[in-house]
N, C-alpha and C. Protein backbone atom coordinates (compact mmCIF):
# COMPACT_ATOMS: atom_id res chain seq x y z
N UNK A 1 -7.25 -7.28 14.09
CA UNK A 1 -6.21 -8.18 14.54
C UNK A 1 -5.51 -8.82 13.34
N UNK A 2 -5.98 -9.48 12.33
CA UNK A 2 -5.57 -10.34 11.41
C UNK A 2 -4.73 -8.69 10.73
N UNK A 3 -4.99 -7.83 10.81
CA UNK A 3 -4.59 -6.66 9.81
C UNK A 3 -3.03 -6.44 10.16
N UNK A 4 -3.30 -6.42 11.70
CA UNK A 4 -1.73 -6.37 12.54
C UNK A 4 -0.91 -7.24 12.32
N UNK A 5 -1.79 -8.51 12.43
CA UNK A 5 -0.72 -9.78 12.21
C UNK A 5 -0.17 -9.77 10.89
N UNK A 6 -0.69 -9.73 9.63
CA UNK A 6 -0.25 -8.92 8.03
C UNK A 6 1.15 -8.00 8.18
N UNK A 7 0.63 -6.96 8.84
CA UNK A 7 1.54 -6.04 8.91
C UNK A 7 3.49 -6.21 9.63
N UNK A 8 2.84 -7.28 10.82
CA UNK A 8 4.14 -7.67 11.36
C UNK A 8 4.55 -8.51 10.50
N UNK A 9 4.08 -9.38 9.36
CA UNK A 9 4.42 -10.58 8.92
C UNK A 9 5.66 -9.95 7.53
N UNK A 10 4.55 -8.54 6.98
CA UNK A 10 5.59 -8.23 6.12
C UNK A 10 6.77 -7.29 6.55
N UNK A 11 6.57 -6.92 8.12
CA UNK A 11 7.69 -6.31 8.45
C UNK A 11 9.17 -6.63 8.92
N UNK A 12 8.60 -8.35 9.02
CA UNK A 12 9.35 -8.92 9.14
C UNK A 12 10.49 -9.76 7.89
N UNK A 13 9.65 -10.18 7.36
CA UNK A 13 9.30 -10.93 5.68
C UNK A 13 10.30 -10.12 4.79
N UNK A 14 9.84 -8.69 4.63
CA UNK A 14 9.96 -7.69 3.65
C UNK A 14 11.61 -7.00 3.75
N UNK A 15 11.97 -7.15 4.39
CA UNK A 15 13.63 -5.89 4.18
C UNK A 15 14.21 -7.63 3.13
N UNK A 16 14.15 -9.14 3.90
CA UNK A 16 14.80 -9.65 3.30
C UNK A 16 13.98 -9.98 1.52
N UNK A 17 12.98 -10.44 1.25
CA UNK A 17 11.78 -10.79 0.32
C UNK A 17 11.37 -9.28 -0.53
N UNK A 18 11.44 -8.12 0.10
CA UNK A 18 11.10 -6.75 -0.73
C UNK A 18 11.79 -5.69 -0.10
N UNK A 19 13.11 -5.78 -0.70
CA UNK A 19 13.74 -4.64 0.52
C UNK A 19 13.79 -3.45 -0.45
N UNK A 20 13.37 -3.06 -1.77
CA UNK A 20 12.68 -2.04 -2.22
C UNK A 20 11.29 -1.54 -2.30
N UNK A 21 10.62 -2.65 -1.60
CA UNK A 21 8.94 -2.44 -1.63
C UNK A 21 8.15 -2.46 -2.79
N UNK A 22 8.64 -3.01 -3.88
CA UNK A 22 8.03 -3.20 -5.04
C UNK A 22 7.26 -4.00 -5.40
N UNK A 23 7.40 -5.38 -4.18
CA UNK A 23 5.99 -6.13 -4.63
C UNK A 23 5.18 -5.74 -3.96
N UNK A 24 5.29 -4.83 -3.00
CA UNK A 24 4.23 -4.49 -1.90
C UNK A 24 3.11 -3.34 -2.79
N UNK A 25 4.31 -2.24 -3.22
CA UNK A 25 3.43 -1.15 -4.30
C UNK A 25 2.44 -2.09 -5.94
N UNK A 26 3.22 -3.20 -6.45
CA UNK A 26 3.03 -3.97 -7.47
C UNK A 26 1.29 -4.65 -7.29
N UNK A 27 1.35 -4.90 -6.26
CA UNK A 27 0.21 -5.71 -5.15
C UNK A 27 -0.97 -4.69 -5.39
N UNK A 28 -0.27 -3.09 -5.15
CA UNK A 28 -1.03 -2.13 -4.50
C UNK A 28 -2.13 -1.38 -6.26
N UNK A 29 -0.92 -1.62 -6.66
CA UNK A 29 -1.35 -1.16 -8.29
C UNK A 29 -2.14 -2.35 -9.44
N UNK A 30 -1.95 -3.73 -8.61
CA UNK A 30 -2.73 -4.66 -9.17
C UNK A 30 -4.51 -4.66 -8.93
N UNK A 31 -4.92 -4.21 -7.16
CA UNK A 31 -5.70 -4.00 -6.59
C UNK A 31 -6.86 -3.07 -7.32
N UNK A 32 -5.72 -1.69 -7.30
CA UNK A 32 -6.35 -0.17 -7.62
C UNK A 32 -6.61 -0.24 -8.85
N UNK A 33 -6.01 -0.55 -10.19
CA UNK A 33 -5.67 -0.28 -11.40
C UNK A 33 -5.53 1.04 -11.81
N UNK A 34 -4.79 2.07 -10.75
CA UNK A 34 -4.40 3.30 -10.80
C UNK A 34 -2.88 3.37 -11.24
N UNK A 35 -3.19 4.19 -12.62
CA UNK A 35 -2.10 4.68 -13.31
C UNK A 35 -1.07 5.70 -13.40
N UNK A 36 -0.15 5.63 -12.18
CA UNK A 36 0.21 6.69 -11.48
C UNK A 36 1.13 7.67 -12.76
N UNK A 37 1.20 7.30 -13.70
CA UNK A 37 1.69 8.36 -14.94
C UNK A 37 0.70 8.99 -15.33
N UNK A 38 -0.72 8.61 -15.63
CA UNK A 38 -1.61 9.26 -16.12
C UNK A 38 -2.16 9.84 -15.20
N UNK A 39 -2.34 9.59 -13.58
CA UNK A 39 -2.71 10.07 -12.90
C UNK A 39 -2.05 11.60 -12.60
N UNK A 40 -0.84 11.62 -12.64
CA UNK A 40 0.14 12.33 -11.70
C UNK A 40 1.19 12.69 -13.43
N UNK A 41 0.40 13.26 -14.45
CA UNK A 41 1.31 13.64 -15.53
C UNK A 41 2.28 14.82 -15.31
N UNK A 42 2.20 15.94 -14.46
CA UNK A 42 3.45 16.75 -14.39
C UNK A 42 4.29 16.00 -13.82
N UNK A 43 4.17 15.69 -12.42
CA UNK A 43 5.16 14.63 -11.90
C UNK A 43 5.46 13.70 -12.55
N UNK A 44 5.31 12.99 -13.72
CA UNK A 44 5.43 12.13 -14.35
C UNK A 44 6.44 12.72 -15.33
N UNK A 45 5.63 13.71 -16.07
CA UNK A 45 7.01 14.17 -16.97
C UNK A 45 8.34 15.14 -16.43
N UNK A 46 8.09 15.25 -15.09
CA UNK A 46 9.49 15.91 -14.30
C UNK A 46 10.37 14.59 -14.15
N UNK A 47 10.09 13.04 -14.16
CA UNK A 47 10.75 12.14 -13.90
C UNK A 47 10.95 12.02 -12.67
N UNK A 48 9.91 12.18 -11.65
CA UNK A 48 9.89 12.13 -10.47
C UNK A 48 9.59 10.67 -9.86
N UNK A 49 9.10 9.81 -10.88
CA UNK A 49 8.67 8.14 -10.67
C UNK A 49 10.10 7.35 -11.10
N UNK A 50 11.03 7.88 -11.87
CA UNK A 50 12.48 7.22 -12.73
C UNK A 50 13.22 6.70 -11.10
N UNK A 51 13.50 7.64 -10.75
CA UNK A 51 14.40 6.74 -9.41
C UNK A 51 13.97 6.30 -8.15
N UNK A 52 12.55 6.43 -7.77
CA UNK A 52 12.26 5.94 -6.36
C UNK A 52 11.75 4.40 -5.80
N UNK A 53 12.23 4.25 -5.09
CA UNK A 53 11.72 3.00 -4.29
C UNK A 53 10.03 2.50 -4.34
N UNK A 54 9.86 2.02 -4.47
CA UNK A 54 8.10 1.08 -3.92
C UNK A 54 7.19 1.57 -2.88
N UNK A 55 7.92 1.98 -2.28
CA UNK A 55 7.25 2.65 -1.06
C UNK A 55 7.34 4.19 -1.14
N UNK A 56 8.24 5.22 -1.97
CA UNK A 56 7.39 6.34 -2.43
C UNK A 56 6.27 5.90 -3.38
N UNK A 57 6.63 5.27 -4.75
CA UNK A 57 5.46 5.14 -5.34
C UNK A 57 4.09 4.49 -4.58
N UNK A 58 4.24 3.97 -4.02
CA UNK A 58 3.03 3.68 -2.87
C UNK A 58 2.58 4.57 -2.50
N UNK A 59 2.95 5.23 -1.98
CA UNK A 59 2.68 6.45 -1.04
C UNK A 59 1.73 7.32 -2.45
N UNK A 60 2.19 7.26 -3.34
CA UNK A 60 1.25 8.22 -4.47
C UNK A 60 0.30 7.56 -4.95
N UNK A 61 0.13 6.17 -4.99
CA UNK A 61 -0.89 5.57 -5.43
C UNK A 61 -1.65 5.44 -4.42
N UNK A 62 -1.48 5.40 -3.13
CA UNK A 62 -2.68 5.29 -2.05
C UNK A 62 -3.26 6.68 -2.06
N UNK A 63 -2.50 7.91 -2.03
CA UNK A 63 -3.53 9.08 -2.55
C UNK A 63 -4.25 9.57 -3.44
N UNK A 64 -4.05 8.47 -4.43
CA UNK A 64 -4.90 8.91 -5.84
C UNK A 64 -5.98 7.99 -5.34
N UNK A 65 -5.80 6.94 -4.95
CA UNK A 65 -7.09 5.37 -4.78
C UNK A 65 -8.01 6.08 -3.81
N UNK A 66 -7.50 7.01 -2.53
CA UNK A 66 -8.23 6.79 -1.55
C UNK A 66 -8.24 8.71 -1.71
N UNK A 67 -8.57 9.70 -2.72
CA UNK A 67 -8.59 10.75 -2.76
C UNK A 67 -8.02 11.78 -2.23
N UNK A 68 -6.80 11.36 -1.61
CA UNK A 68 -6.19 12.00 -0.77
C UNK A 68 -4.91 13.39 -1.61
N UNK A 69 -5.65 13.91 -2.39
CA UNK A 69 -4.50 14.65 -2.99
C UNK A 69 -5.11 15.53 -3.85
N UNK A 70 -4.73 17.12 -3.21
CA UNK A 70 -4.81 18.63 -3.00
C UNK A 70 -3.98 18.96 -4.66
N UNK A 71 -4.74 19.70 -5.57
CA UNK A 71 -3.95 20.16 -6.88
C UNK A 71 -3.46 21.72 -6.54
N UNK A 72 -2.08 21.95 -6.98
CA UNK A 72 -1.92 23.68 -7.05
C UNK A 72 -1.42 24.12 -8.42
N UNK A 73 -1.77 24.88 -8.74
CA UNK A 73 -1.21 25.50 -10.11
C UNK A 73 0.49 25.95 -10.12
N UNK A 74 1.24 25.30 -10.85
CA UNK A 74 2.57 25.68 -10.93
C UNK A 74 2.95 27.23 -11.59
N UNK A 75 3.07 27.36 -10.43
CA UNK A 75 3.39 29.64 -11.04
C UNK A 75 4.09 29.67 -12.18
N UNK A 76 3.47 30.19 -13.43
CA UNK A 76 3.79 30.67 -14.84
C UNK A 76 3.59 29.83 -15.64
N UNK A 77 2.77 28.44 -15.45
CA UNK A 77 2.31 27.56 -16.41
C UNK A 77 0.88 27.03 -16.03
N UNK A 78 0.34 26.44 -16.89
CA UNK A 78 -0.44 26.05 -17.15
C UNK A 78 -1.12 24.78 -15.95
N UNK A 79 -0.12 24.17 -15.88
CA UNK A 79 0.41 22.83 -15.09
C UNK A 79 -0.57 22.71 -13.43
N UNK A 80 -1.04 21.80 -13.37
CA UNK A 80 -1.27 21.92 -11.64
C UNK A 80 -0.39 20.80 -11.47
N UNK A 81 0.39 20.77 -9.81
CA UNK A 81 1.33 19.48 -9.61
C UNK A 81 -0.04 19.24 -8.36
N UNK A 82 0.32 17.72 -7.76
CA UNK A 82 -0.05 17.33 -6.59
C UNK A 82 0.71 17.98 -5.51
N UNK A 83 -0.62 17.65 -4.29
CA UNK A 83 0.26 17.82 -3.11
C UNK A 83 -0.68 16.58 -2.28
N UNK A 84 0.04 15.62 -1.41
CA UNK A 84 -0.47 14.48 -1.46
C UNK A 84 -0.97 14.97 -0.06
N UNK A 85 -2.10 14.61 0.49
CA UNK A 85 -2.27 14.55 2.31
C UNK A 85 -2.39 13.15 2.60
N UNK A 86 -2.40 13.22 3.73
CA UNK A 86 -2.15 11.77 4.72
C UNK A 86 -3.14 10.95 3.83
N UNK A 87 -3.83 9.50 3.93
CA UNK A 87 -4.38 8.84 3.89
C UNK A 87 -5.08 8.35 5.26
N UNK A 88 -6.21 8.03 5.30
CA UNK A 88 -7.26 7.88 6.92
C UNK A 88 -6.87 6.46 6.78
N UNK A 89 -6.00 6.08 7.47
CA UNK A 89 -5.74 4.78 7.72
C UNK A 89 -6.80 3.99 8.89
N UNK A 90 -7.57 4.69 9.41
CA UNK A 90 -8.29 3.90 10.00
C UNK A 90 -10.08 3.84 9.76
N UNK A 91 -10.13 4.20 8.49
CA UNK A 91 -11.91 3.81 7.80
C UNK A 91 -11.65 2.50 7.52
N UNK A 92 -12.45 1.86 7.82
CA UNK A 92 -13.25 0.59 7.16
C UNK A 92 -12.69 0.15 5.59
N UNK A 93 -12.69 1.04 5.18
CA UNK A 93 -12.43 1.19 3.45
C UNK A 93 -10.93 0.44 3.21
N UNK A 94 -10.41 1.56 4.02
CA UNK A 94 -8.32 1.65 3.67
C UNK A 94 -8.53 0.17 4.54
N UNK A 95 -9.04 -0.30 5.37
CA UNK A 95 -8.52 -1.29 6.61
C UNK A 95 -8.55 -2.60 5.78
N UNK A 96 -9.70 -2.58 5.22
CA UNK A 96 -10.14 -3.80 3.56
C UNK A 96 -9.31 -3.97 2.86
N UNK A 97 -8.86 -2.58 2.47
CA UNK A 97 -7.93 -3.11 1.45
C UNK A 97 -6.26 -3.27 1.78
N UNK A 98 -6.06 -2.85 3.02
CA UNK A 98 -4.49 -3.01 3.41
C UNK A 98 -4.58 -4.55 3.39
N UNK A 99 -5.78 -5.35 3.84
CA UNK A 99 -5.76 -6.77 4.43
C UNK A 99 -5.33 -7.17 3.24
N UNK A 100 -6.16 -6.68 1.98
CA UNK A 100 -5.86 -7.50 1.03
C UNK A 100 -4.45 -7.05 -0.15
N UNK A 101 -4.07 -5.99 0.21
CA UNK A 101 -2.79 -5.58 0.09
C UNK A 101 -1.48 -6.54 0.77
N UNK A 102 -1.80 -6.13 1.56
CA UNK A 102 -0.66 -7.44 2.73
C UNK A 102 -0.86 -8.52 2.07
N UNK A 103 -2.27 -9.15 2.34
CA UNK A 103 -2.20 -10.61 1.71
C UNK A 103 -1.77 -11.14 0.49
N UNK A 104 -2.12 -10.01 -0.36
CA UNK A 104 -1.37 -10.60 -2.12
C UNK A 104 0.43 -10.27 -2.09
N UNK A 105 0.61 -9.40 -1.57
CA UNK A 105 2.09 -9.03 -1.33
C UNK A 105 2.93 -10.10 -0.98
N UNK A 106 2.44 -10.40 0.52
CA UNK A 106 3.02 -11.71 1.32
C UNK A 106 2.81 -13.23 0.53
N UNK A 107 1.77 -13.29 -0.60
CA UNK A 107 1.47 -14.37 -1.24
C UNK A 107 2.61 -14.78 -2.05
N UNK A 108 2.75 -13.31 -3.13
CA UNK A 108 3.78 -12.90 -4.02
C UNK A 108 5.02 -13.51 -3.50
N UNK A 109 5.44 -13.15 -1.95
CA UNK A 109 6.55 -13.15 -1.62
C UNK A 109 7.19 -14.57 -0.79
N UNK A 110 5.73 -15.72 -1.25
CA UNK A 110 6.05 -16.79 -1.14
C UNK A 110 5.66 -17.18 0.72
N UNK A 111 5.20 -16.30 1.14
CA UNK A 111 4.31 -16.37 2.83
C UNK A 111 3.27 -17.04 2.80
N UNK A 112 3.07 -17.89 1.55
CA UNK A 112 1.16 -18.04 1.27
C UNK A 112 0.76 -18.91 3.15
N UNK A 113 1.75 -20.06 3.24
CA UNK A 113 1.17 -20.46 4.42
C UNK A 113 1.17 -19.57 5.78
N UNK A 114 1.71 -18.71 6.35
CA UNK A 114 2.02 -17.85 6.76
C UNK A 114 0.69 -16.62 6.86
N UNK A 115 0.28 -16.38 5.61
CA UNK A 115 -0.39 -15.87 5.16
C UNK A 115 -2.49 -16.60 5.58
N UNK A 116 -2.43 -17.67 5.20
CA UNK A 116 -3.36 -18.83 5.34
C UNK A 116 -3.83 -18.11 7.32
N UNK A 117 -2.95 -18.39 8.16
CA UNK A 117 -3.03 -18.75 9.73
C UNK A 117 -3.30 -16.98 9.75
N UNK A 118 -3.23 -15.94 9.11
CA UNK A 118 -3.61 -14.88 9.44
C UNK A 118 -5.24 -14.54 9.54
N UNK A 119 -5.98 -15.22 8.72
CA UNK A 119 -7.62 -15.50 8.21
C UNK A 119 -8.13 -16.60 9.45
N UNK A 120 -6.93 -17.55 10.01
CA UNK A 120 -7.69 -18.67 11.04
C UNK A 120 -8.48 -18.24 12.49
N UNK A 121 -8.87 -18.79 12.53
CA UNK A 121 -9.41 -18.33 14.44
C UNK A 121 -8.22 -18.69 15.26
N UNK A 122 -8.20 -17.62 15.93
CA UNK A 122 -7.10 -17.88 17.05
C UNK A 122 -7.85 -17.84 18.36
N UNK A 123 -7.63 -19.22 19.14
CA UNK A 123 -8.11 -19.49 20.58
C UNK A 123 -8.23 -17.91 21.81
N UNK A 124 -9.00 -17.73 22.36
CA UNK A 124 -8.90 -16.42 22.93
C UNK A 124 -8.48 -17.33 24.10
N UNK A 125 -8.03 -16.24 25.04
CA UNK A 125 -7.16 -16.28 26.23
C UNK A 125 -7.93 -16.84 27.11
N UNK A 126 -7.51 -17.02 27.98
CA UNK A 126 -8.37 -17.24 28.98
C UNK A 126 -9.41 -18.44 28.95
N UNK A 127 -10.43 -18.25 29.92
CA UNK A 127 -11.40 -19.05 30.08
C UNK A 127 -11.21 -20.83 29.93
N UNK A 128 -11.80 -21.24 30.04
CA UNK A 128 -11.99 -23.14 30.27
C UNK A 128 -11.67 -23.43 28.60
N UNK A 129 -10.25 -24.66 29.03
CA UNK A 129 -10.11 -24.79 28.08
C UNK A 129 -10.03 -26.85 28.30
N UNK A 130 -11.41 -27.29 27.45
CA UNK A 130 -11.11 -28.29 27.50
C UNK A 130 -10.84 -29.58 26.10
């Protein structure tokens, strides 16, 4: 629940606060301390990291953190490039750290109170309320 509530907070938050997704990936690379140049050096020296948004580079750093990425040998060199697969967004593992992804992101982006009421108990429905 608190993961959802994160998620709507920066979906809301984020086009105006990160409408390139860079504190969200920034957050993501503070977490991991994955070095997506050293990680990902052919793609790196094709200049495939020079023009993209926060949210491709995201997308490559959650497959290096969470092992999600298949090597092939580039025909007539030496070289293997990536090929990224999905990420299991629903282990225990990824679910930990999106919380705390969201949360430093949304902190960054000045949500801290916002952020605070996502961790609180929220009254359940129903039943006697006195």
């Amino acid at each position: 629940m608190e993961l959802e509530y994160l998620r709507r907070l920066y979906a809301e938050c984020g086009p105006r606060l990160d409408p390139s997704g860079f504190r969200l990936y920034r957050a993501a690379e503070e977490l991991t301390g994955v070095d997506l140049h050293s990680f990902y050096p052919y793609e790196d020296n094709r200049g495939m990291f020079e023009e993209v948004d926060g949210r491709r580079l995201l997308r490559y750093l959650l497959a290096a953190h969470f092992q999600a990425v298949e090597w092939e040998i580039v025909p007539g060199t030496t070289y293997e490039r990536a090929v990224l697969r999905e990420v299991d967004a629903t282990t225990p593992g990824y679910r930990a750290f999106a919380r705390k992804l969201y949360r430093t992101a949304l902190t960054g982006m000045g949500c801290k109170e916002n952020v605070k009421t996502a961790g609180a108990r929220r009254p359940k429905r129903g039943g006697n309320v006195r």
